[in-house]
Protein backbone atom coordinates (compact mmCIF):
# COMPACT_ATOMS: atom_id res chain seq x y z
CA UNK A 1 13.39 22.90 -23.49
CA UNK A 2 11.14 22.01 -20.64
CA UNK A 3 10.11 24.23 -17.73
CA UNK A 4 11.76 24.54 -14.59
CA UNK A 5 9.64 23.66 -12.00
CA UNK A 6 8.99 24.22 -8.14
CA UNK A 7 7.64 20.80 -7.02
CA UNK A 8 6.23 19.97 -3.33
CA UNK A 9 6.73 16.14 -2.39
CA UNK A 10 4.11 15.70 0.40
CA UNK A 11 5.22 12.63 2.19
CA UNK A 12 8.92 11.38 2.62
CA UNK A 13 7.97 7.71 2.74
CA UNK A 14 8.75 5.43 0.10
CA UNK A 15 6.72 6.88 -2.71
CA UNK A 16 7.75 10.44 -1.59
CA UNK A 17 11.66 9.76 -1.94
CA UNK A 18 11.80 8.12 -5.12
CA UNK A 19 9.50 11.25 -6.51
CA UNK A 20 11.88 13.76 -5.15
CA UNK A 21 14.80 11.58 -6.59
CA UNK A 22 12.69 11.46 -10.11
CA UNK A 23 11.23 14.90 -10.56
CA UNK A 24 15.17 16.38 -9.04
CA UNK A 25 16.60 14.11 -12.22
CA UNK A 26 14.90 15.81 -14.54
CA UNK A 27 16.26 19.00 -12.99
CA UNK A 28 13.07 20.56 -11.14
CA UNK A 29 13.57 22.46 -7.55
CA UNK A 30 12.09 19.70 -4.96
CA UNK A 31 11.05 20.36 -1.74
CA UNK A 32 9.68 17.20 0.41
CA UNK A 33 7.42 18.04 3.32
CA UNK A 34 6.96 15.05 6.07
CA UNK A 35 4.98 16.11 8.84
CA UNK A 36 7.01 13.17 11.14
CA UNK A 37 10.36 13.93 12.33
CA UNK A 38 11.67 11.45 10.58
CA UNK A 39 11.62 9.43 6.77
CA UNK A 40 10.24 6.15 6.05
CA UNK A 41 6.45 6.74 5.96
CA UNK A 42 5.09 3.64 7.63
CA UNK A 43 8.53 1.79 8.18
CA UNK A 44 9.20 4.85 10.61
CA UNK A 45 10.34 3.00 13.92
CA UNK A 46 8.08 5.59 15.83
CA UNK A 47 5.64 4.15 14.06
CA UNK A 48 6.33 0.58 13.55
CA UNK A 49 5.20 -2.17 15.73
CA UNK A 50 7.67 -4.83 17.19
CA UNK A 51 9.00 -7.49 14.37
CA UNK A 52 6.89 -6.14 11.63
CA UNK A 53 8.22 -7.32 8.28
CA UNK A 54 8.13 -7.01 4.54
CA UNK A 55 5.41 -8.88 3.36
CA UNK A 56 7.12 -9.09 -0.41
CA UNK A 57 10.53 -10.55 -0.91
CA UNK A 58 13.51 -8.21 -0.68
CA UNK A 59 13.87 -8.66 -4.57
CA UNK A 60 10.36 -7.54 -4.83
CA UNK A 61 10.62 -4.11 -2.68
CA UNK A 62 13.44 -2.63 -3.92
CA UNK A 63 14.01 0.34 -5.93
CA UNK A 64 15.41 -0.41 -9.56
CA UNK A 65 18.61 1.71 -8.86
CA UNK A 66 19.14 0.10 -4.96
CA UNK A 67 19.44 -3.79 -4.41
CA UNK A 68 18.72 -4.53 -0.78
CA UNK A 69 21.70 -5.55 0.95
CA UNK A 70 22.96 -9.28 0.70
CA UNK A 71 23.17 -9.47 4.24
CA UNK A 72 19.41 -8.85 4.54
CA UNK A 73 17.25 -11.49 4.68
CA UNK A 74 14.42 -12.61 2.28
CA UNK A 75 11.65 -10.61 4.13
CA UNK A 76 13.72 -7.30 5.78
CA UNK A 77 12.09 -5.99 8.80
CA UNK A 78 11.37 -2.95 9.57
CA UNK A 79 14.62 -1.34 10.79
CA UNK A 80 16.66 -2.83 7.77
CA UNK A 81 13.73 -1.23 5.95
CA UNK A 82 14.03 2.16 7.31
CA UNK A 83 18.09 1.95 7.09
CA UNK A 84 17.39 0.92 3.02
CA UNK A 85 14.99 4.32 3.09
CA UNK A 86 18.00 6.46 4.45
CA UNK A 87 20.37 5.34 2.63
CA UNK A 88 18.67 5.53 -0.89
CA UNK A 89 17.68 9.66 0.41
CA UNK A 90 21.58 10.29 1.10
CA UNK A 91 22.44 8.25 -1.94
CA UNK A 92 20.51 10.91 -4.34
CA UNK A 93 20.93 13.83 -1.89
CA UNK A 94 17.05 13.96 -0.54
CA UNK A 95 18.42 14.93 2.70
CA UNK A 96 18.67 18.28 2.38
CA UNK A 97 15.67 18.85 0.35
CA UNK A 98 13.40 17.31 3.21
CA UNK A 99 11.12 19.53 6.30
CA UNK A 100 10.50 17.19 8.48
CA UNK A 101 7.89 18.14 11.03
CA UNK A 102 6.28 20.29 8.33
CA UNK A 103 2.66 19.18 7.98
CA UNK A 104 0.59 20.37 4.95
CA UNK A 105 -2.86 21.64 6.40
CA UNK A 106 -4.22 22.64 3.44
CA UNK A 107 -3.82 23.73 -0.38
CA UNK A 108 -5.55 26.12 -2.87
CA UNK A 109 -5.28 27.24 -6.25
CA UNK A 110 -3.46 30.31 -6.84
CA UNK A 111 -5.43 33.72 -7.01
CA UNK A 112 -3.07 34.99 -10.20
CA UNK A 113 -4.99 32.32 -11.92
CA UNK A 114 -1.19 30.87 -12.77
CA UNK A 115 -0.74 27.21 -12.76
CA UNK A 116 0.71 25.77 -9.58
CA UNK A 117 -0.75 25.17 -5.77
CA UNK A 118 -0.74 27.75 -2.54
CA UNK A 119 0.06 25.84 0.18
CA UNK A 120 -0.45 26.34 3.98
CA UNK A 121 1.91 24.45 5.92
CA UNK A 122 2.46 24.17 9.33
CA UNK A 123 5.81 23.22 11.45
CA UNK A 124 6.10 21.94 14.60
CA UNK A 125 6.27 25.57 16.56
CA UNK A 126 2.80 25.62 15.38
CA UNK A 127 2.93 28.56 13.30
CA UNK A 128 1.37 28.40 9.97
CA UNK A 129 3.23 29.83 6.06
CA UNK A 130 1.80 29.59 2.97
CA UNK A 131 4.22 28.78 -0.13
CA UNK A 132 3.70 28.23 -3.58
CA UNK A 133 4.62 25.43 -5.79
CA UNK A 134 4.21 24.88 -9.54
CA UNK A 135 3.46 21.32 -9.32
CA UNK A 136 2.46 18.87 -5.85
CA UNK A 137 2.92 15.42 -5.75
CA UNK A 138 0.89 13.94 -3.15
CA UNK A 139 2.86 10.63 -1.73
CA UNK A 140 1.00 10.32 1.32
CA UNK A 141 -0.27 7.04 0.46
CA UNK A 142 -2.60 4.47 1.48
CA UNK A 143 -1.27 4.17 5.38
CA UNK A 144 -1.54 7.67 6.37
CA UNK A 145 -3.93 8.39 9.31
CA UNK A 146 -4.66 5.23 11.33
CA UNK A 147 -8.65 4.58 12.07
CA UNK A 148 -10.15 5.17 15.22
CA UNK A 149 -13.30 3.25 16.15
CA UNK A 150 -14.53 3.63 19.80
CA UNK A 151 -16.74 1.46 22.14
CA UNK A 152 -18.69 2.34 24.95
CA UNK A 153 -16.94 1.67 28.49
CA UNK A 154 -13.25 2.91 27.47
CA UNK A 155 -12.62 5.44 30.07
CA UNK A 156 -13.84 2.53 32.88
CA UNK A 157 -11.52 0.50 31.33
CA UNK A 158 -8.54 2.93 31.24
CA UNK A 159 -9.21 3.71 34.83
CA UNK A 160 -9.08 0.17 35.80
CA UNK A 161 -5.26 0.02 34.15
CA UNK A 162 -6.22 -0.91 30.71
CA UNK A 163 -4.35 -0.05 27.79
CA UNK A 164 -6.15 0.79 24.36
CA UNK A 165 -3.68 0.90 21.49
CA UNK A 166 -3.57 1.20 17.83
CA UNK A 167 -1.44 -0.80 16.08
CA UNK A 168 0.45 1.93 14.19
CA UNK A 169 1.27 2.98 18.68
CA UNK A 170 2.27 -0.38 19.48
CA UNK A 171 6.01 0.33 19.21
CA UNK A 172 7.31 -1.75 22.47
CA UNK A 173 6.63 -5.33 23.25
CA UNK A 174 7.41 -5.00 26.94
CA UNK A 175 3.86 -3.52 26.91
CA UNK A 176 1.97 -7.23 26.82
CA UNK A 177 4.36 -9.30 29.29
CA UNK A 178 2.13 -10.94 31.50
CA UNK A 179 -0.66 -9.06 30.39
CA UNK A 180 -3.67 -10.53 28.42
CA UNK A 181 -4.08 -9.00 25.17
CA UNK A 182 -6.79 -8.79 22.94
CA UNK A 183 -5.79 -7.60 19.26
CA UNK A 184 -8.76 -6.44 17.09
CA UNK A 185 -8.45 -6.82 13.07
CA UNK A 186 -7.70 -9.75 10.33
CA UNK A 187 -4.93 -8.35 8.92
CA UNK A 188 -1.13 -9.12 8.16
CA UNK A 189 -0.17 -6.99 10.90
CA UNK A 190 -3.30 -8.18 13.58
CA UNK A 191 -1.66 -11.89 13.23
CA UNK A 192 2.10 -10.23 13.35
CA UNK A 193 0.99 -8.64 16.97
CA UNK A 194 -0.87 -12.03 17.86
CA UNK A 195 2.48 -13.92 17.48
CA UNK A 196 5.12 -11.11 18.98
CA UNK A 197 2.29 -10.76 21.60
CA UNK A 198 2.86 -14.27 22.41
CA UNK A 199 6.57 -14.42 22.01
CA UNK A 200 6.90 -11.51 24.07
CA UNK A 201 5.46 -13.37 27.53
CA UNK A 202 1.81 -12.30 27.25
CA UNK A 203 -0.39 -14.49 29.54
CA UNK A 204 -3.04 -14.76 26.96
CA UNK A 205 -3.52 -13.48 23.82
CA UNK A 206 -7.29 -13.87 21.89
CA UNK A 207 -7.44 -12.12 17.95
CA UNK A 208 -10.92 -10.79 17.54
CA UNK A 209 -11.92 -10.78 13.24
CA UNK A 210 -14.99 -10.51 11.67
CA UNK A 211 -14.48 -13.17 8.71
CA UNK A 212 -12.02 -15.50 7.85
CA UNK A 213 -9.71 -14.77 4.61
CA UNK A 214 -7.32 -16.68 2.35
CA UNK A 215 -3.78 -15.87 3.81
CA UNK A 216 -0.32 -16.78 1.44
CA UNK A 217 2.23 -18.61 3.40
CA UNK A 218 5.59 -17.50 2.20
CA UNK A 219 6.35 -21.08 0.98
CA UNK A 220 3.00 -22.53 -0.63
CA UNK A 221 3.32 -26.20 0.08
CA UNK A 222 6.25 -25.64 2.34
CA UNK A 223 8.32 -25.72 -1.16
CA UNK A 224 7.41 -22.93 -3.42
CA UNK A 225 7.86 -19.05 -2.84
CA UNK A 226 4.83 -17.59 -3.37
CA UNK A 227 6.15 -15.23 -5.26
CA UNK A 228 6.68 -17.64 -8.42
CA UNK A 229 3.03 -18.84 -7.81
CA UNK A 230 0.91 -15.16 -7.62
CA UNK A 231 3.31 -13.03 -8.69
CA UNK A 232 3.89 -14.06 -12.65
CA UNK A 233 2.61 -12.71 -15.58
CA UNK A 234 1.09 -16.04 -16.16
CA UNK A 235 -1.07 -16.77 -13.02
CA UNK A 236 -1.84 -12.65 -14.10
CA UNK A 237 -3.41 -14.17 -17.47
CA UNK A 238 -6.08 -16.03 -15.80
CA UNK A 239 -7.79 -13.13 -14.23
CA UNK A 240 -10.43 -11.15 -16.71
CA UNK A 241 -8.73 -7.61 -16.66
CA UNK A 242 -10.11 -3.85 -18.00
CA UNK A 243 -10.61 -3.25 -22.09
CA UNK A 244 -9.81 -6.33 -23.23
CA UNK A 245 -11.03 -8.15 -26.84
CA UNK A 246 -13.86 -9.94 -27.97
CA UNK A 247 -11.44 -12.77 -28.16
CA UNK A 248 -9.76 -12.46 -25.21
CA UNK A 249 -12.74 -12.64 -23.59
CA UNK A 250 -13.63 -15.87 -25.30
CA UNK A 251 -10.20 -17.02 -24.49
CA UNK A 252 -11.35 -17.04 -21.00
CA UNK A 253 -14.28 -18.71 -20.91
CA UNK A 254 -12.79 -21.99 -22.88
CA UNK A 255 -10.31 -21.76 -19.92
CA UNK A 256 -12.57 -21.06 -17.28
CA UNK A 257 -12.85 -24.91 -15.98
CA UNK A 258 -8.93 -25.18 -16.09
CA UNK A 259 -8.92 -21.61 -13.88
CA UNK A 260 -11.12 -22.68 -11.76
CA UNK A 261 -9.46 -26.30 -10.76
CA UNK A 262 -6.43 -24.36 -10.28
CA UNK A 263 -7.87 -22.23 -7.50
CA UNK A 264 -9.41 -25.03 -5.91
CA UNK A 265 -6.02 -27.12 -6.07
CA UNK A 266 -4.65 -24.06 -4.15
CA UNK A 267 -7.22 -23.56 -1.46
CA UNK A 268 -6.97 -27.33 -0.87
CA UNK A 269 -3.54 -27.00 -0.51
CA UNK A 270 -3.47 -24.16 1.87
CA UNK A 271 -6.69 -25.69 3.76
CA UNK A 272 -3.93 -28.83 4.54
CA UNK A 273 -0.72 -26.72 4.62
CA UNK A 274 -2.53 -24.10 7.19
CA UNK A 275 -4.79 -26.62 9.10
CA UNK A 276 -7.38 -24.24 8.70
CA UNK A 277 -10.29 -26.38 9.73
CA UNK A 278 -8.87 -27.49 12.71
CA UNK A 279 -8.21 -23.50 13.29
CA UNK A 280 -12.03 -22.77 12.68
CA UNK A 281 -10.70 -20.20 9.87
CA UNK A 282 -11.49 -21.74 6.40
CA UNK A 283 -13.03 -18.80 4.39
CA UNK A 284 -16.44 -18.67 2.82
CA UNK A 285 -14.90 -16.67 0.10
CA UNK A 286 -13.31 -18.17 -3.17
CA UNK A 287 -9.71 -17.19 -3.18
CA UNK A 288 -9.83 -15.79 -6.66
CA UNK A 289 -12.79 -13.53 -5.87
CA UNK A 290 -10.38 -11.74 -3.55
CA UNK A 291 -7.34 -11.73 -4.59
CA UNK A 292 -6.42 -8.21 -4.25
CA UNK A 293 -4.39 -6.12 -1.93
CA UNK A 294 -5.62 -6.60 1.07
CA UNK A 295 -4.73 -10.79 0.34
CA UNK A 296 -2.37 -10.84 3.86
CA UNK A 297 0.78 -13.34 3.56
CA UNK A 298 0.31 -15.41 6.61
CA UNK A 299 2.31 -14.91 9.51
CA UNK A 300 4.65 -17.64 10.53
CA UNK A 301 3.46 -19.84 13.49
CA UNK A 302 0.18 -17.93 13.80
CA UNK A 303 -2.08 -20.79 12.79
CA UNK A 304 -0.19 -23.58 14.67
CA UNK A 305 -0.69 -20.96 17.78
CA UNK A 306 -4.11 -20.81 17.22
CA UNK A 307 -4.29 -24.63 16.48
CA UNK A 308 -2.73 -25.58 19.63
CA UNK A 309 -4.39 -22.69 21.63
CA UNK A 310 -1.54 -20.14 22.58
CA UNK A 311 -3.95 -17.99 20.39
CA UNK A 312 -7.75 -17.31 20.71
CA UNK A 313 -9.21 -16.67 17.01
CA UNK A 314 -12.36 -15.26 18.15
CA UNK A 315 -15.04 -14.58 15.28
CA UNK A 316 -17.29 -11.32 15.81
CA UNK A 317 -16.32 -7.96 16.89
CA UNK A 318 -16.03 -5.59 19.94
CA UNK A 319 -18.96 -4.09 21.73
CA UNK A 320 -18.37 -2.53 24.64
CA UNK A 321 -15.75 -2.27 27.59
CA UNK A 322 -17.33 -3.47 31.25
CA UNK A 323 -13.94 -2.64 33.67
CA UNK A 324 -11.27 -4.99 32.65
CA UNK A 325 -13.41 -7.24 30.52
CA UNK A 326 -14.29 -6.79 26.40
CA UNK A 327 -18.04 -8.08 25.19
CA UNK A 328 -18.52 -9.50 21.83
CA UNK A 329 -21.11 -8.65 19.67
CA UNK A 330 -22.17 -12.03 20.12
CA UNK A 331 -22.26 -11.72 24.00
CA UNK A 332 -19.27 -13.75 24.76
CA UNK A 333 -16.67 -11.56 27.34
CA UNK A 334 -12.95 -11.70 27.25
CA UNK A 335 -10.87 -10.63 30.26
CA UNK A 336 -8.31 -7.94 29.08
CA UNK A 337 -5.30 -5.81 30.27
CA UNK A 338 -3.80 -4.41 27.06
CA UNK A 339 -6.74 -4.25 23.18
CA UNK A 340 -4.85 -3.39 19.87
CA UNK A 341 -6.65 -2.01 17.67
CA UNK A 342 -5.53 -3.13 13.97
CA UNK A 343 -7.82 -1.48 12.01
CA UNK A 344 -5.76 0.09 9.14
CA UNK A 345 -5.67 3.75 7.93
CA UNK A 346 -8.03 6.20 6.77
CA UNK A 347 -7.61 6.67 2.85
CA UNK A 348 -8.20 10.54 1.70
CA UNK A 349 -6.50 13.34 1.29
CA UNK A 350 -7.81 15.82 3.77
CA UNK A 351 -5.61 18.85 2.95
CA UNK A 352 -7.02 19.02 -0.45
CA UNK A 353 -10.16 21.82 -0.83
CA UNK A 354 -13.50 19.88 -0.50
CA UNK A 355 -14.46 20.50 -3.63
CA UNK A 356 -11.46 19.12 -5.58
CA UNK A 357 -11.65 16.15 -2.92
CA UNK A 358 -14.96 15.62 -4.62
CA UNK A 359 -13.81 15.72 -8.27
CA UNK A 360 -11.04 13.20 -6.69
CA UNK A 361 -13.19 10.44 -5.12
CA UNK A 362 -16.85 8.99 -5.77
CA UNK A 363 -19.40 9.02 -3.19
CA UNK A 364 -18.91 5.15 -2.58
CA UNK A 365 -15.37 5.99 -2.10
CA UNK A 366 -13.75 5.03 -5.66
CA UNK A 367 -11.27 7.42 -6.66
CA UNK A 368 -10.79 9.01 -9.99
CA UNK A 369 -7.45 9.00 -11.66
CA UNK A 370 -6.22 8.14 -15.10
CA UNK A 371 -3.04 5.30 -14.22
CA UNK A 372 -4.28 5.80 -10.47
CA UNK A 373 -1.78 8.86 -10.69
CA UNK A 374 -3.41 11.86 -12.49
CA UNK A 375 -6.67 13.83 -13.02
CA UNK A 376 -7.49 16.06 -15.31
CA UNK A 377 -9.53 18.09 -12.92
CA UNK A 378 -6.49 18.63 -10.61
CA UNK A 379 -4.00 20.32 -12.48
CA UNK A 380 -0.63 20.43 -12.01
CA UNK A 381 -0.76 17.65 -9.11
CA UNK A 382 -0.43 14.24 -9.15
CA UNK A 383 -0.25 11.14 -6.66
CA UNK A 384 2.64 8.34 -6.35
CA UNK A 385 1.83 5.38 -4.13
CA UNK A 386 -1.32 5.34 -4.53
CA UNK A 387 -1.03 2.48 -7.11
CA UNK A 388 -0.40 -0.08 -4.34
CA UNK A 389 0.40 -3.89 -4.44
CA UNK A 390 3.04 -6.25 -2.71
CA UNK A 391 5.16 -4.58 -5.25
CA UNK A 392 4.94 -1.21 -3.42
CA UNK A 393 8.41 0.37 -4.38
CA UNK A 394 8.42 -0.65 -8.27
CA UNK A 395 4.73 0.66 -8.78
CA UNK A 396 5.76 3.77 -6.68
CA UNK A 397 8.71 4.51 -8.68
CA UNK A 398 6.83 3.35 -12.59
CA UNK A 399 4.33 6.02 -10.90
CA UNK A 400 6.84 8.84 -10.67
CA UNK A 401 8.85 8.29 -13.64
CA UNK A 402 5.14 8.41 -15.57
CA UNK A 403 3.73 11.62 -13.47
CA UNK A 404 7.22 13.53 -13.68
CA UNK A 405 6.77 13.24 -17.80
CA UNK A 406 2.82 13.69 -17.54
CA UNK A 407 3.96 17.00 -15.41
CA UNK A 408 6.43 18.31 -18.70
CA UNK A 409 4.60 17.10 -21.81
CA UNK A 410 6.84 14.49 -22.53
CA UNK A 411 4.63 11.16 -22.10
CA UNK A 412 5.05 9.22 -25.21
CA UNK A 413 1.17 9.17 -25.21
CA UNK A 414 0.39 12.68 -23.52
CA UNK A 415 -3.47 11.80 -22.42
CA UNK A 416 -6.26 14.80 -23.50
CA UNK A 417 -8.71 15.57 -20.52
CA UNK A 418 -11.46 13.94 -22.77
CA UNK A 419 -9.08 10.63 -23.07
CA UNK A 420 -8.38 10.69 -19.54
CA UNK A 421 -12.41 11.21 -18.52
CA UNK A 422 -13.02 7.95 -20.69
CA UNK A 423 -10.68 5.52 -19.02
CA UNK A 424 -11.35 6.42 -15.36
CA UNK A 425 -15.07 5.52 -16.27
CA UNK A 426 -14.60 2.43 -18.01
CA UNK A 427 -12.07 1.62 -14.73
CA UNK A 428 -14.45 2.90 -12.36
CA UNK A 429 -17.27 0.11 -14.65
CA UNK A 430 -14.86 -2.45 -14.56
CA UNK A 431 -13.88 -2.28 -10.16
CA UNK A 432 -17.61 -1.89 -9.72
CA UNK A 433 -19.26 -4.39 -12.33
CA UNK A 434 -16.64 -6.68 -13.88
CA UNK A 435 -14.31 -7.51 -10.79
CA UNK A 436 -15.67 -5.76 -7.50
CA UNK A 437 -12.49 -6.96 -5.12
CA UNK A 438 -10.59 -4.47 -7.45
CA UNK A 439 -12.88 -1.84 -5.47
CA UNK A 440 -10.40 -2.17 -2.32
CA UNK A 441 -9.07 0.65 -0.65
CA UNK A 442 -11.14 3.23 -3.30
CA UNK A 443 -9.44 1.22 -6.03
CA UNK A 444 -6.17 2.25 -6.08
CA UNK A 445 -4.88 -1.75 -5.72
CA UNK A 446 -3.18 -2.99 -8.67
CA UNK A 447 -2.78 -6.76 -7.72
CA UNK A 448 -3.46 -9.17 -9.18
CA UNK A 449 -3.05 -6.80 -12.46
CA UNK A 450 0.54 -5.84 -12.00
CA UNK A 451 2.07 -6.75 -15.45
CA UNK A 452 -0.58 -5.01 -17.15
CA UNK A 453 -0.31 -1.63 -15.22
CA UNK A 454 3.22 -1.14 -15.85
CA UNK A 455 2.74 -2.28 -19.54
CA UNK A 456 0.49 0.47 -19.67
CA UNK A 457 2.91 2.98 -18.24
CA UNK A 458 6.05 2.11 -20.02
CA UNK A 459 4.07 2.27 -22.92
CA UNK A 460 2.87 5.78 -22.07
CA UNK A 461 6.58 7.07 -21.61
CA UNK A 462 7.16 5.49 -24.50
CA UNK A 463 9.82 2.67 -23.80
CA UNK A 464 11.00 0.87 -26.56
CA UNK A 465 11.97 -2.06 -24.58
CA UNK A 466 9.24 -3.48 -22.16
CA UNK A 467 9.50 -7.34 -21.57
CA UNK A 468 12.12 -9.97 -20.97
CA UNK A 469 12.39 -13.06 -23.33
CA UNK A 470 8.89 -14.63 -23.26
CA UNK A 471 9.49 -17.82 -20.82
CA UNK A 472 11.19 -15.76 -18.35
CA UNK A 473 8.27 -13.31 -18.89
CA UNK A 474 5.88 -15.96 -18.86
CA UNK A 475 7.03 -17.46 -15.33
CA UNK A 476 8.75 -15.26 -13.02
CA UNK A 477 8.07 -12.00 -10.51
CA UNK A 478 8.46 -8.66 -11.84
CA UNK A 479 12.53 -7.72 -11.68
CA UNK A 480 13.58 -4.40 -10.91
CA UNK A 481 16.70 -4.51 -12.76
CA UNK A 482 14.85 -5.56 -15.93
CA UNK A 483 12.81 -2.03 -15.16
CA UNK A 484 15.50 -0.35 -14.91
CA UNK A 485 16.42 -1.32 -18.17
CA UNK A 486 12.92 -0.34 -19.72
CA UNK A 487 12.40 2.94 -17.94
CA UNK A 488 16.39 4.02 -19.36
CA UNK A 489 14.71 3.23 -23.24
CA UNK A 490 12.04 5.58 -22.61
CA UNK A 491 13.46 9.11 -24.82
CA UNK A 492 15.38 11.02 -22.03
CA UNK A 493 15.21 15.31 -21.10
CA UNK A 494 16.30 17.56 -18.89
CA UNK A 495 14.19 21.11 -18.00
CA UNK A 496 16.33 24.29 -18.29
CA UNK A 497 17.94 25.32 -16.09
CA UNK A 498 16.90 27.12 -13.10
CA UNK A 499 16.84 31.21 -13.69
């Protein structure tokens, strides 16, 4: 029999709910700390801004156990998100294993020199306990802390009546009526604000960005969901991934010219579809050099905004505040009332003890785990989430069902710390040599590599059943039924019982 465990679930988003759901199955004692006073991670409405959406079909961010509702459309927002979140908790009795308001501050090793974590947490009296755990999964994922980046002139402009927001704060759209806005960022959810901003009876709205990048529509060619374009195994194939043969390698070079007239078939398509010279945003970049995570889906009607001016796409970035005005970098000034600032999250993990942070991530900010779950040199902890994509739920629930049988010994293929070493340097080669967009966000991203990372972990738990029939595995999106399926032929345990 396996060990009972005491497990801490940092983070009650969506990686930190399927954990507790996992590591509970198995029979361990879960607790979930969320330092928010309420579930959902990023889909939180306290911290979602107005109209944000999925950017991945409902099929596609799901857990395998928990269709989406048929009523809910093909890209959920973010309350039918959150209400999906809440239900799944009640479904597999989270609820009562949850703290919310509890914020982990920080986390040592226990003196006995037993396995297992000390951790100092504090709740929202302010008072401080320390607790130990045998195991700590970390589920605080990529969208934890949002970045702060200051300008000189913000207090003028604050006195004047200005507004200075991050994204992650911009919860109410009644903020930008008749106001000019001035959103800062390229992303999914800079365009998303752009458009609301707009809908929502702003008197002008300008996007500030520093470069353009290839954005997905969610119908490539008006036709096709892009999700039976980038997300099959097939369109997978074409992309050079880690340890691969001699022959596979020579595989790819008698199909490089057919590769690369595909990509340029698709950026001329999206160049028309997009009208992204008339927009002023055609990228410098090859769209296959970047395909990676941070790859936004386009937001609908934000380039025919910008094309018939209801939107300012203004190259360059901020450089100071003068009253109620913004100056570019490149000198040009922008009246403003209300600036969003969408300019992500800080990645790290800053409750962990400096020097394990430093056995965690590289100095150029790569971070070191076998699967993008585990290292060796942080024992009995692991991380679920942190393999991100477009298929956010099914890699953070392939993570857990991996780290929950890394945690008892029963992987299939139970790595050695010397095995382990060995493939985080050849990944940590292949993100910084062979395919640098796989760098992104410390190179936890999985896209465009999805197939083969959960090949790799259902092979490590040992499922005996792992693909579909070959055409269907050939041309479709990942399905989370069919995972289902593969995760339930993996050899099943429970721990013993509590004592």
């Amino acid at each position: 029999m396996v060990k009972h465990k005491t497990v801490c679930i940092i983070g009650a988003g969506v990686a930190g709910l399927v954990a507790a759901k996992t590591f509970a199955a198995r029979g361990h004692g879960v607790t979930i700390l969320e330092r928010s006073g309420d579930l959902g991670g990023v889909w939180e409405p306290a911290r979602s801004y107005p109209e944000v959406q999925t950017q991945s079909p409902k099929e596609l961010y799901r857990y395998t156990d928990k269709p989406m509702p048929d009523s809910y459309p093909e890209w959920p927002n973010g309350p039918q998100v959150h209400a999906y979140l809440t239900e799944y908790a009640r479904d597999h009795g989270l609820m009562p294993r949850m703290r919310l308001n509890s914020t982990v501050v920080g986390m040592a090793r226990q003196n006995s020199g037993t396995p297992g974590w000390l951790l100092e947490i504090r709740t929202s009296d302010g008072n401080v306990t320390r607790e130990e755990f045998d195991f700590v999964a970390v589920c605080t994922g990529q969208f934890n802390e949002p970045q702060t980046i200051s300008h000189p002139g913000e207090d003028a402009f604050k006195t004047a009546g200005g507004k200075i927001l991050h994204s992650a704060q911009h919860t109410d759209a009644s903020v930008v009526k008749g106001k000019k806005v001035v959103i800062l960022g390229g992303s999914k959810s800079a365009t998303d604000i752009a458009v609301n901003s707009v809908n929502a009876g702003a008197s002008e709205v300008t996007l500030v960005y520093r470069e353009p990048v290839w954005r997905v529509p969610y119908f490539i060619g008006g036709l096709v969901n892009f999700k039976r374009i980038l997300y099959i195994r097939a369109q997978e194939e074409m992309f050079r991934s880690w340890g691969i043969s001699a022959m596979s390698r020579a595989a790819h070079a008698i199909a490089k010219p057919l590769v690369w007239a595909n990509w340029r078939a698709l950026e001329s398509l999206l160049k028309l579809q997009m009208k992204l010279k008339k927009c002023g945003m055609v990228p410098e970049q090859r769209i296959e050099d970047g395909i990676n995570c941070s790859v936004p889906i386009a937001t609908p009607e934000f380039f025919p905004m910008v094309a018939d001016g209801r939107i300012k796409a203004l190259r360059g970035t901020f450089d100071r505040y003068e009253n109620k005005t913004i100056v570019m970098t490149g000198g040009e000034r922008v009246a403003a009332d209300v600036a969003i600032l969408a300019i992500g999250f800080k990645l790290g993990v800053p409750f962990l003890p400096e020097a394990y942070r430093n056995k965690l991530v590289e100095p150029d900010g790569q971070y070191r785990l076998y699967r993008l779950i585990a290292n060796p040199d942080l024992p009995d902890m692991g991380f679920v989430g942190f393999n991100s994509s477009f298929c956010t739920v099914l890699c953070a629930e392939m993570a857990a069902n991996w780290l929950v049988r890394y945690c008892d010994g029963q992987l299939a293929d139970q790595p050695t710390a010397a095995a382990m070493y060995k493939n985080m340097d050849m990944m940590l080669h292949f993100r910084r040599v062979e395919r640098p967009a796989a760098g992104v966000y410390g190179g936890l991203c999985v896209a465009p590599y999805h197939f083969k990372h959960f090949d790799e972990l259902l092979a490590d738990m040992g499922a005996t059943i792992r693909r579909r029939s070959p055409l269907v595995e050939k041309f479709t999106p990942p399905d989370a039924d069919a995972y289902a399926r593969f995760l339930a032929s993996a050899p099943d345990y429970k721990v013993e019982a509590a004592s």
